[in-house]
Protein backbone atom coordinates (compact mmCIF):
# COMPACT_ATOMS: atom_id res chain seq x y z
CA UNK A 1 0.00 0.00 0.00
CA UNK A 2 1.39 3.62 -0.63
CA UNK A 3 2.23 5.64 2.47
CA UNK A 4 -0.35 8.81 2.84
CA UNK A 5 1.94 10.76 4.75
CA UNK A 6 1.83 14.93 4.62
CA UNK A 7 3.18 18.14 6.28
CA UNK A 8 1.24 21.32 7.56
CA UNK A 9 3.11 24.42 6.07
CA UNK A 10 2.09 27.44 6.75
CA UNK A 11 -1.91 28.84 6.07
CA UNK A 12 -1.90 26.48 2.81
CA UNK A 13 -2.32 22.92 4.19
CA UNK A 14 -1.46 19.81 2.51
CA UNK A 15 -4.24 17.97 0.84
CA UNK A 16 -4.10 14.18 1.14
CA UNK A 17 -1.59 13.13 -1.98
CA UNK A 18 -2.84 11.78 -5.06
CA UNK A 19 -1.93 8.90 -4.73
CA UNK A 20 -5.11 8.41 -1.63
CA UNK A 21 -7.46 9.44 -4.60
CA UNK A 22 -5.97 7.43 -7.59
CA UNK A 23 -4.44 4.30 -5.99
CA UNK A 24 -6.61 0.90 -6.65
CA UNK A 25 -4.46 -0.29 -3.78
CA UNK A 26 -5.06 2.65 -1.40
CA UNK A 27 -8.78 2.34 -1.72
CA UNK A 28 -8.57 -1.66 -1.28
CA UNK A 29 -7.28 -0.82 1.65
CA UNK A 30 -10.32 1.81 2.58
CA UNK A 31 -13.10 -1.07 2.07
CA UNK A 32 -11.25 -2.93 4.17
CA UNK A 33 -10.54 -0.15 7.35
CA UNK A 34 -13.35 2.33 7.04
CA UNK A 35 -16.15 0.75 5.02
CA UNK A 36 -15.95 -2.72 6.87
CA UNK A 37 -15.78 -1.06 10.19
CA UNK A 38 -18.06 1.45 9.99
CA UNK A 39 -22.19 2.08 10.04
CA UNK A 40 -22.43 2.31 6.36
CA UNK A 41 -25.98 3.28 4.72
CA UNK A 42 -27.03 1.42 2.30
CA UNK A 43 -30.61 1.85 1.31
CA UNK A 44 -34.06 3.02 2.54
CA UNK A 45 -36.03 1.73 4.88
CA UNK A 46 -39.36 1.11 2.72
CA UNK A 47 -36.69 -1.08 0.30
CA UNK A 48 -37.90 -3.37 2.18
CA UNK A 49 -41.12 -2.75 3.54
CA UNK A 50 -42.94 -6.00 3.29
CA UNK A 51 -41.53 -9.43 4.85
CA UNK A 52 -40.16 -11.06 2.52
CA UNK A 53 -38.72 -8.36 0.43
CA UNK A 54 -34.64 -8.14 0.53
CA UNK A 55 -32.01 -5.63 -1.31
CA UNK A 56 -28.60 -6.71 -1.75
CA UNK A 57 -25.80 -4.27 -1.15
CA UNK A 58 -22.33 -4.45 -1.19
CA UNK A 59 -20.18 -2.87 1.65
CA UNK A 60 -16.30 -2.79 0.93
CA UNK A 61 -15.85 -6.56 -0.42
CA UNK A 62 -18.75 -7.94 1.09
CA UNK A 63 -22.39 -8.85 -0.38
CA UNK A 64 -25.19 -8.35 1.85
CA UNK A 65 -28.66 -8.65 2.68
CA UNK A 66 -30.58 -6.53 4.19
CA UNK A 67 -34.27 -8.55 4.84
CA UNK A 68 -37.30 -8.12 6.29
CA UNK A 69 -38.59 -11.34 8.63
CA UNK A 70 -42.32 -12.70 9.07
CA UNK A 71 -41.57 -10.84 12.47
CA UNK A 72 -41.67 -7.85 11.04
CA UNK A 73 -37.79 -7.15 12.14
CA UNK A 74 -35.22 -5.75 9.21
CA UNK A 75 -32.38 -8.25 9.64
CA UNK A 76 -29.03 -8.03 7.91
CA UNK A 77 -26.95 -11.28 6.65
CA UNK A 78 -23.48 -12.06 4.54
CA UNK A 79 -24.59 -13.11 1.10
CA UNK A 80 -23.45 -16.46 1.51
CA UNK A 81 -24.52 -20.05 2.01
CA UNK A 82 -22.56 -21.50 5.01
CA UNK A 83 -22.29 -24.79 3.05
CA UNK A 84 -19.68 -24.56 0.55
CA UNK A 85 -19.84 -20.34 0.28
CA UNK A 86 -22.34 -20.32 -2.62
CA UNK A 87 -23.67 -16.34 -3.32
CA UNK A 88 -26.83 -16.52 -1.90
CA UNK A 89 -28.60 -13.91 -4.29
CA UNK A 90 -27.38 -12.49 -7.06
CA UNK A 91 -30.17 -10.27 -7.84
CA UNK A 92 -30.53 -6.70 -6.47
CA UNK A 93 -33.74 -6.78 -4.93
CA UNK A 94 -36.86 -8.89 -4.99
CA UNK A 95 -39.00 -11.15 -3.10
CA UNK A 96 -37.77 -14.09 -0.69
CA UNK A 97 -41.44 -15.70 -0.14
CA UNK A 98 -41.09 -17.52 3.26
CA UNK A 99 -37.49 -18.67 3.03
CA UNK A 100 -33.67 -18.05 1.76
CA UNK A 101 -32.47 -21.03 -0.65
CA UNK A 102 -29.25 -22.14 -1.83
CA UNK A 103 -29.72 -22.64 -5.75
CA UNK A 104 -26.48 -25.07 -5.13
CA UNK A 105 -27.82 -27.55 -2.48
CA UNK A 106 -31.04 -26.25 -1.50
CA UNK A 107 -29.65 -25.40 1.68
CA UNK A 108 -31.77 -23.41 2.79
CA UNK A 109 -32.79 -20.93 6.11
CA UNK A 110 -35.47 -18.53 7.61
CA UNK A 111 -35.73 -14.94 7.25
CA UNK A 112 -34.46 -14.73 10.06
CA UNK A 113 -31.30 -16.59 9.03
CA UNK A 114 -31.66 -19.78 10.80
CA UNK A 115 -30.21 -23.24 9.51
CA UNK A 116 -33.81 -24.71 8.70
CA UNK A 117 -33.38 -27.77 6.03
CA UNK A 118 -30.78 -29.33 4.37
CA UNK A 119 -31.28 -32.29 1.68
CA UNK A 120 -29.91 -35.55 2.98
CA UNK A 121 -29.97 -34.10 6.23
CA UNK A 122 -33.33 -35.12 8.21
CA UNK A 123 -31.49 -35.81 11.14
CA UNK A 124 -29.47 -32.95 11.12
CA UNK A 125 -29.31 -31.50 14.76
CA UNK A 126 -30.85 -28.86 16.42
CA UNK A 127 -27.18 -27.66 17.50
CA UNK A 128 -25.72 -28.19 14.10
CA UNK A 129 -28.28 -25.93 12.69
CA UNK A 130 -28.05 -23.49 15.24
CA UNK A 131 -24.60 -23.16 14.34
CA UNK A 132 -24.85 -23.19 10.67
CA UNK A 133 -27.17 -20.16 10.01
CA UNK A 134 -26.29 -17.09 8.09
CA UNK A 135 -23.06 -14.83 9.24
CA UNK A 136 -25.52 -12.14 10.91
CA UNK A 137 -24.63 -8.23 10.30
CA UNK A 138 -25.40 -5.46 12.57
CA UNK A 139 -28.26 -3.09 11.13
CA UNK A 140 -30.54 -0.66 12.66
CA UNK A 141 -32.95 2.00 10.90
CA UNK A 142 -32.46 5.85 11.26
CA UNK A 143 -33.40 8.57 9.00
CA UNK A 144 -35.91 6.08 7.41
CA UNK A 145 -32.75 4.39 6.26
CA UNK A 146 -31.04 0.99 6.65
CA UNK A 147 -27.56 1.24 8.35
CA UNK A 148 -25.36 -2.12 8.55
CA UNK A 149 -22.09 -2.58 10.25
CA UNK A 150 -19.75 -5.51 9.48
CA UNK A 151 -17.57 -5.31 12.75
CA UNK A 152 -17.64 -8.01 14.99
CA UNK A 153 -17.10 -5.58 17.69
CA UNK A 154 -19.75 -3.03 16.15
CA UNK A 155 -20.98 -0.27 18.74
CA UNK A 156 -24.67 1.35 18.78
CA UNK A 157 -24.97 3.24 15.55
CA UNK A 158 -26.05 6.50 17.61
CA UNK A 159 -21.99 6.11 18.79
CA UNK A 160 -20.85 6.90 15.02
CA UNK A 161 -23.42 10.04 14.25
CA UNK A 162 -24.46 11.56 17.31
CA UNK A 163 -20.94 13.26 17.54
CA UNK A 164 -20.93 14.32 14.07
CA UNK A 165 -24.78 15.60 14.27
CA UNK A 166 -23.77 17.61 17.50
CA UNK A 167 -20.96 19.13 15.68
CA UNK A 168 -22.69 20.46 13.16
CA UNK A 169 -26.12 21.81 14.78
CA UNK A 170 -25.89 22.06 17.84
CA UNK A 171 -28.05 19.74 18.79
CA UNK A 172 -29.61 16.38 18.43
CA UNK A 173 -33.12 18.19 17.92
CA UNK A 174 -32.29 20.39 15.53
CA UNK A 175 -32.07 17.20 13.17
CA UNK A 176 -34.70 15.79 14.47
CA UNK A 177 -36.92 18.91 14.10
CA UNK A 178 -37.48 17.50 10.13
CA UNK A 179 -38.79 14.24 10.84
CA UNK A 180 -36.47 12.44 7.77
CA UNK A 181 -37.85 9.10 8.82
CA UNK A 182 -41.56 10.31 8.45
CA UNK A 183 -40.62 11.86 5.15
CA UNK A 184 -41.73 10.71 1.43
CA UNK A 185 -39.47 10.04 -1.78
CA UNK A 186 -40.61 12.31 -4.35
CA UNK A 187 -37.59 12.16 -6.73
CA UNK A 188 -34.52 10.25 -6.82
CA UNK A 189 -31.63 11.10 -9.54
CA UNK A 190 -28.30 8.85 -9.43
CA UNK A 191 -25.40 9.94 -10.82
CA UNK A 192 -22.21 8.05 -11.90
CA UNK A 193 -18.93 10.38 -10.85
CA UNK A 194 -16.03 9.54 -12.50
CA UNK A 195 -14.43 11.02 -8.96
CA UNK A 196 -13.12 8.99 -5.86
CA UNK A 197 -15.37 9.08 -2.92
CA UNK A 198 -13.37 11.44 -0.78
CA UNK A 199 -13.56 13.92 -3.28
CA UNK A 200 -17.08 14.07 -3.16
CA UNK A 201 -16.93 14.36 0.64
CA UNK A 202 -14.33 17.26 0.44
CA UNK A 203 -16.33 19.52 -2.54
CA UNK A 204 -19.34 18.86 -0.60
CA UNK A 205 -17.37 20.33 3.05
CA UNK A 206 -16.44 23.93 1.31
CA UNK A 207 -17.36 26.75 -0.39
CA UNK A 208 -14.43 28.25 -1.83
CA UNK A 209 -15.68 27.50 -5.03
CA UNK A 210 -19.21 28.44 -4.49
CA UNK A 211 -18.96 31.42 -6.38
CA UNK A 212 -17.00 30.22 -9.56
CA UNK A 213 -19.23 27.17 -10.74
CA UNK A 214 -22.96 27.59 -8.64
CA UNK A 215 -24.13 30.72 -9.94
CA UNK A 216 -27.49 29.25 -9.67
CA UNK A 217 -26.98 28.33 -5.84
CA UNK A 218 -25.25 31.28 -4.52
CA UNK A 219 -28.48 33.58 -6.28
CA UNK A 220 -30.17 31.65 -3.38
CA UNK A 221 -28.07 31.52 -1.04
CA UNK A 222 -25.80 35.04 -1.11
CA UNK A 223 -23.41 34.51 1.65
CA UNK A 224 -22.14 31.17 0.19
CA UNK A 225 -21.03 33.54 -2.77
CA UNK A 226 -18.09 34.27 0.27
CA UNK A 227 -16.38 31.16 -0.11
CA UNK A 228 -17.74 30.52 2.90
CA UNK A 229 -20.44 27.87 3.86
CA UNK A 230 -22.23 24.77 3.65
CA UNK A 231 -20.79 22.80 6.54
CA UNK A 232 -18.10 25.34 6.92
CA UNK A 233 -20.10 27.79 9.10
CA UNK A 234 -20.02 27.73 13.14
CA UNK A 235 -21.63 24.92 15.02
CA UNK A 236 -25.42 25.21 14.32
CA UNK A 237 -24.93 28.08 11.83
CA UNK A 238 -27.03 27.88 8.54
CA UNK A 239 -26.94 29.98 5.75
CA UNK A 240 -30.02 32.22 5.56
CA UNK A 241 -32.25 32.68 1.66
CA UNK A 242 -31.83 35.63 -0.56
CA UNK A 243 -34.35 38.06 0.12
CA UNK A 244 -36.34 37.48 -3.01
CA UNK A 245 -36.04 33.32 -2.24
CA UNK A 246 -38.72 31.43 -0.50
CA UNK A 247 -38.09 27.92 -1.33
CA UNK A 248 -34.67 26.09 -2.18
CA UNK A 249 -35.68 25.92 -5.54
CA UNK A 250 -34.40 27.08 -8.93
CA UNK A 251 -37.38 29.60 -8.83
CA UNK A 252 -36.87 30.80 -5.62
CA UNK A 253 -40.43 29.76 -4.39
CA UNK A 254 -41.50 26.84 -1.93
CA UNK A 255 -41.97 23.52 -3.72
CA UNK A 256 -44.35 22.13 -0.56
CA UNK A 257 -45.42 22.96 2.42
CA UNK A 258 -43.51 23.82 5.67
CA UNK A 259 -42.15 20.46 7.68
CA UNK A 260 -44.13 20.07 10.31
CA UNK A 261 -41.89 20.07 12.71
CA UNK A 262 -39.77 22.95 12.58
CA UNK A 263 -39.68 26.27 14.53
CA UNK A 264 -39.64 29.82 13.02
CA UNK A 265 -35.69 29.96 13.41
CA UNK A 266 -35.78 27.07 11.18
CA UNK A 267 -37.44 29.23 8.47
CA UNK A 268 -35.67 30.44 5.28
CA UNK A 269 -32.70 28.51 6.33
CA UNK A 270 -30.27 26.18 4.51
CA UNK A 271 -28.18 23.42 6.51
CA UNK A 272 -25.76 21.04 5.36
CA UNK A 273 -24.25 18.09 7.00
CA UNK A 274 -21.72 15.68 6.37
CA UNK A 275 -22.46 11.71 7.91
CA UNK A 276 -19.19 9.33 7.56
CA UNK A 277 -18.35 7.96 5.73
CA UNK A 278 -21.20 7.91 3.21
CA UNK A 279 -24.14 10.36 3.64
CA UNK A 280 -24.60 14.22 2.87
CA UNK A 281 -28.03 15.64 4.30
CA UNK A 282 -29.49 19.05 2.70
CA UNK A 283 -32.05 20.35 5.44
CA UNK A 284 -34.52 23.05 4.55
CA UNK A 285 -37.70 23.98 5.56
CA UNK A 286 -39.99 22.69 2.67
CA UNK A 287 -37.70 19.63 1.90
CA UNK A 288 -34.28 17.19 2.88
CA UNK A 289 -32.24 15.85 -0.03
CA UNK A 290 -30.48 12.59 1.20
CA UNK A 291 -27.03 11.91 -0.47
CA UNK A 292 -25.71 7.82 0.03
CA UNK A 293 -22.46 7.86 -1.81
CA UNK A 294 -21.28 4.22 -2.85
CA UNK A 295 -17.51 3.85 -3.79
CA UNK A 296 -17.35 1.04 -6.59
CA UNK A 297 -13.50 2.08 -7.20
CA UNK A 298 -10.91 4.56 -6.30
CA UNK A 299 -11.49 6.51 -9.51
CA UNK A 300 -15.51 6.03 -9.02
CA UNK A 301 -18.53 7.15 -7.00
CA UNK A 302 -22.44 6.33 -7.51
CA UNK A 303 -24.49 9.08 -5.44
CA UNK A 304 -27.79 8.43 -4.61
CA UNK A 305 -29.87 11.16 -3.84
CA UNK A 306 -33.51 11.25 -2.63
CA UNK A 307 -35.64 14.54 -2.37
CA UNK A 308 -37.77 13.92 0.73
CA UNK A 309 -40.97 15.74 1.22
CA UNK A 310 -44.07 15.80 3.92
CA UNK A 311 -45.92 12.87 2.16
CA UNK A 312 -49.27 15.58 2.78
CA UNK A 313 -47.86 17.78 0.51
CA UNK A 314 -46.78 15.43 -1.78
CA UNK A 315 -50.53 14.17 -1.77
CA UNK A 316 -52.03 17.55 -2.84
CA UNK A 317 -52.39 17.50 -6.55
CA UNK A 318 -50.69 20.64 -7.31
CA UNK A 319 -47.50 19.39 -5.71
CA UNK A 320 -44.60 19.15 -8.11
CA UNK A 321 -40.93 18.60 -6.58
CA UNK A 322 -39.56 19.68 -10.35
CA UNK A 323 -38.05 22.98 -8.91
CA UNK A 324 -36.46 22.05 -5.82
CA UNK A 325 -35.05 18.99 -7.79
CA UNK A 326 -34.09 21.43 -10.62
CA UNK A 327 -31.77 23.89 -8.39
CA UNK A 328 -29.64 20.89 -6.51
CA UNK A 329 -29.38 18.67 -9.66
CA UNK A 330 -28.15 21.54 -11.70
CA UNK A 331 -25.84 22.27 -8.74
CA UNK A 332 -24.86 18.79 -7.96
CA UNK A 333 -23.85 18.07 -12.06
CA UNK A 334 -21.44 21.12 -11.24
CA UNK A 335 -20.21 19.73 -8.51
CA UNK A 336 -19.52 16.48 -10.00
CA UNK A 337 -17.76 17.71 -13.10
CA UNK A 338 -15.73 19.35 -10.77
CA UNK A 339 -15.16 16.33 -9.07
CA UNK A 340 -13.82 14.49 -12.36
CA UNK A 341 -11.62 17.08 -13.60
CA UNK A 342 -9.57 16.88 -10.18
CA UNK A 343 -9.43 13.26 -10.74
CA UNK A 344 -7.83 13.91 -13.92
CA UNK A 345 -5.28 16.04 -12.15
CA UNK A 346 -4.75 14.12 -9.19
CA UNK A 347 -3.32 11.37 -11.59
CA UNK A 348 0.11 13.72 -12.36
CA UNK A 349 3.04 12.62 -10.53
CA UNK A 350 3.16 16.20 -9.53
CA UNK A 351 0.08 16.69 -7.53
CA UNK A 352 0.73 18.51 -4.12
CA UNK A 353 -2.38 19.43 -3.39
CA UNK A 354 -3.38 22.62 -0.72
CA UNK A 355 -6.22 23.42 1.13
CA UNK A 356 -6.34 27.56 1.70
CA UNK A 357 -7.98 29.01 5.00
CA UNK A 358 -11.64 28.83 3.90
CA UNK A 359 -11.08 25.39 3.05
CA UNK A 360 -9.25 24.24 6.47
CA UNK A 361 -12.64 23.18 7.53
CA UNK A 362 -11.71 19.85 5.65
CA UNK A 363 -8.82 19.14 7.64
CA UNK A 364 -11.37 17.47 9.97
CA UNK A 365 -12.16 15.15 7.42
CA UNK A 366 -8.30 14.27 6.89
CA UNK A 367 -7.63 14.16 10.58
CA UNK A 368 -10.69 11.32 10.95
CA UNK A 369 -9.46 9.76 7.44
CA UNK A 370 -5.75 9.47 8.85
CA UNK A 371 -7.11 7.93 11.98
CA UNK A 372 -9.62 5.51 10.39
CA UNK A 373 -6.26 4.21 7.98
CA UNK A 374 -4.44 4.53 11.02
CA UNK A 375 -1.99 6.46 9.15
CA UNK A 376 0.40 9.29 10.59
CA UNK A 377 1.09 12.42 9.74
């Protein structure tokens, strides 16, 4: 693996070298440190709303499924058979009827991942099962969302994004003033990045370049024009609409009605917020845009993102989403190409990288990357 190593100089700090962005190796080793021992989300909630119903995901080098039991209870399981290692299911999503079957020997288990039949095996016994169901994985539901943890040694998700929640707002209930779990879907674009991951993360964490590529974003929000913002700002600090903006929306005018659970301070406001290692959140009054980054290489990122609405509004039948979709996807495709052209550069065997003061922000995000590779400075 390539050493990440940098030095602080002065009020331009080192980036992370190229070779953290470009390296197959480098990012081999990231599945196996940070996306294998971390709460990773990896799809919504109502995925998998009915029993029966799974989705399969893949978390650093590992297939799993996320399914919902007879009990009603979202499990999580390695996509394996325990018999001779046979992929379990090779299709995305789709219906498991009462059971999970090997298509090699018909092994085959509950929903809830119990050892239930085997052929040949009548006698089998109760221990031998017991000890022969699915590799379980540690999942819980937040934000309407399903989180899974590989780690044997996994802590309570609320140990990974509490800290990072308080650090941004302030406050627990501040986030969850917009009641993301209550919300509805009412658009979803994904987009292919030719970009590694932490790219995303970092362009997402600053401003700097607000005012060069986002003319359409900083019209609504002025102060980001700055090169200050986003997740940038003071703990709790938002950044406030134009004066002729009432919605985050490309026309400047609410796309739905107020969430119901906010409080006038809330009003007119834009938050962002960074979740590691895989999850931007866009907070505003009328709406939340969920970002779920998955890393398929180091030179690639699919981002997933849902624009969440008051399913109310989104029943009334004048509601369109088109505008508030309009501003961030315009915004986000900016973004993105962005992204890819500092791909392109981060290739050159003379990338050295700096971060300038409005940008230090992101030095948080290299300080938790450095720790999670267990690298040193």
């Amino acid at each position: 693996m390539v050493s990440i190593v940098t030095a602080t100089t002065s009020s331009l700090v080192p980036t992370l070298p190229g070779a953290a962005y470009t390296d197959p190796a480098v990012f081999e080793a990231e599945k196996r440190r940070i996306f294998e021992r971390s709460w990773v989300c990896v799809c919504r909630a109502d995925a998998v709303e009915r029993p029966g119903r799974f989705v399969r995901v893949e978390v650093g080098d590992e297939s799993v499924l996320v399914v919902r039991g007879r009990d009603g209870v979202v499990r999580a399981f390695r996509n394996h058979c325990r018999h001779r290692g046979a992929r379990l299911c090779a299709e995305e999503s789709g219906e498991l009827g009462k059971s999970i079957r090997c298509r090699y020997h018909a092994w085959t288990y509950g929903l809830d991942g119990h050892l239930i039949a085997a052929p040949n095996m009548r006698e089998m016994p109760d221990l031998v099962k017991a000890d022969h169901g699915l590799h379980r994985v540690a999942v819980e539901q937040w934000l309407g969302h399903v989180w899974v943890d590989l780690a044997a040694d996994s802590e309570p998700l609320a140990a990974q994004v509490e800290p990072q929640v308080l650090a941004r707002l302030g406050t627990l209930a501040a986030l969850d003033r917009y009641g993301i779990d209550r919300l509805g879907v009412a658009a979803t674009v994904v987009y292919e990045v030719e970009s590694n991951w932490k790219a995303i993360v970092e362009n997402f964490m600053e401003c700097y370049h607000c005012a060069t590529i986002h003319p359409e974003l900083t019209a609504a929000l002025p102060q980001f024009a700055s090169g200050y913002g986003t997740v940038s700002g003071g703990v709790g600090a938002g950044a406030v609409f134009a004066e002729h903006v009432d919605g985050f929306s490309l026309s400047g005018a609410a796309s739905g009605r107020r969430l119901p659970g906010l409080l006038p301070a809330d009003d007119r406001v834009f938050h962002g917020i960074v979740l590691r290692p895989n999850v931007f959140l866009i907070l505003v009054p009328d709406h939340v845009a969920f970002f779920r980054l998955v890393p398929t290489s180091a030179g690639h990122t699919r981002v997933v993102v849902d624009w969440l609405f008051d399913r109310d509004a989104m029943a009334a039948a004048d509601f369109d989403p088109g505008d508030a979709v309009a501003i961030l996807d315009i915004t986000n495709r900016q973004d993105f190409e962005a992204c890819e052209r500092c791909q392109l550069g981060m290739r050159s065997s003379a990338f050295e990288g700096v971060l300038v003061p409005a940008e230090h922000v992101i030095g948080a995000f290299h300080d938790y990357y450095r720790d999670a590779m267990d690298l040193r400075r």
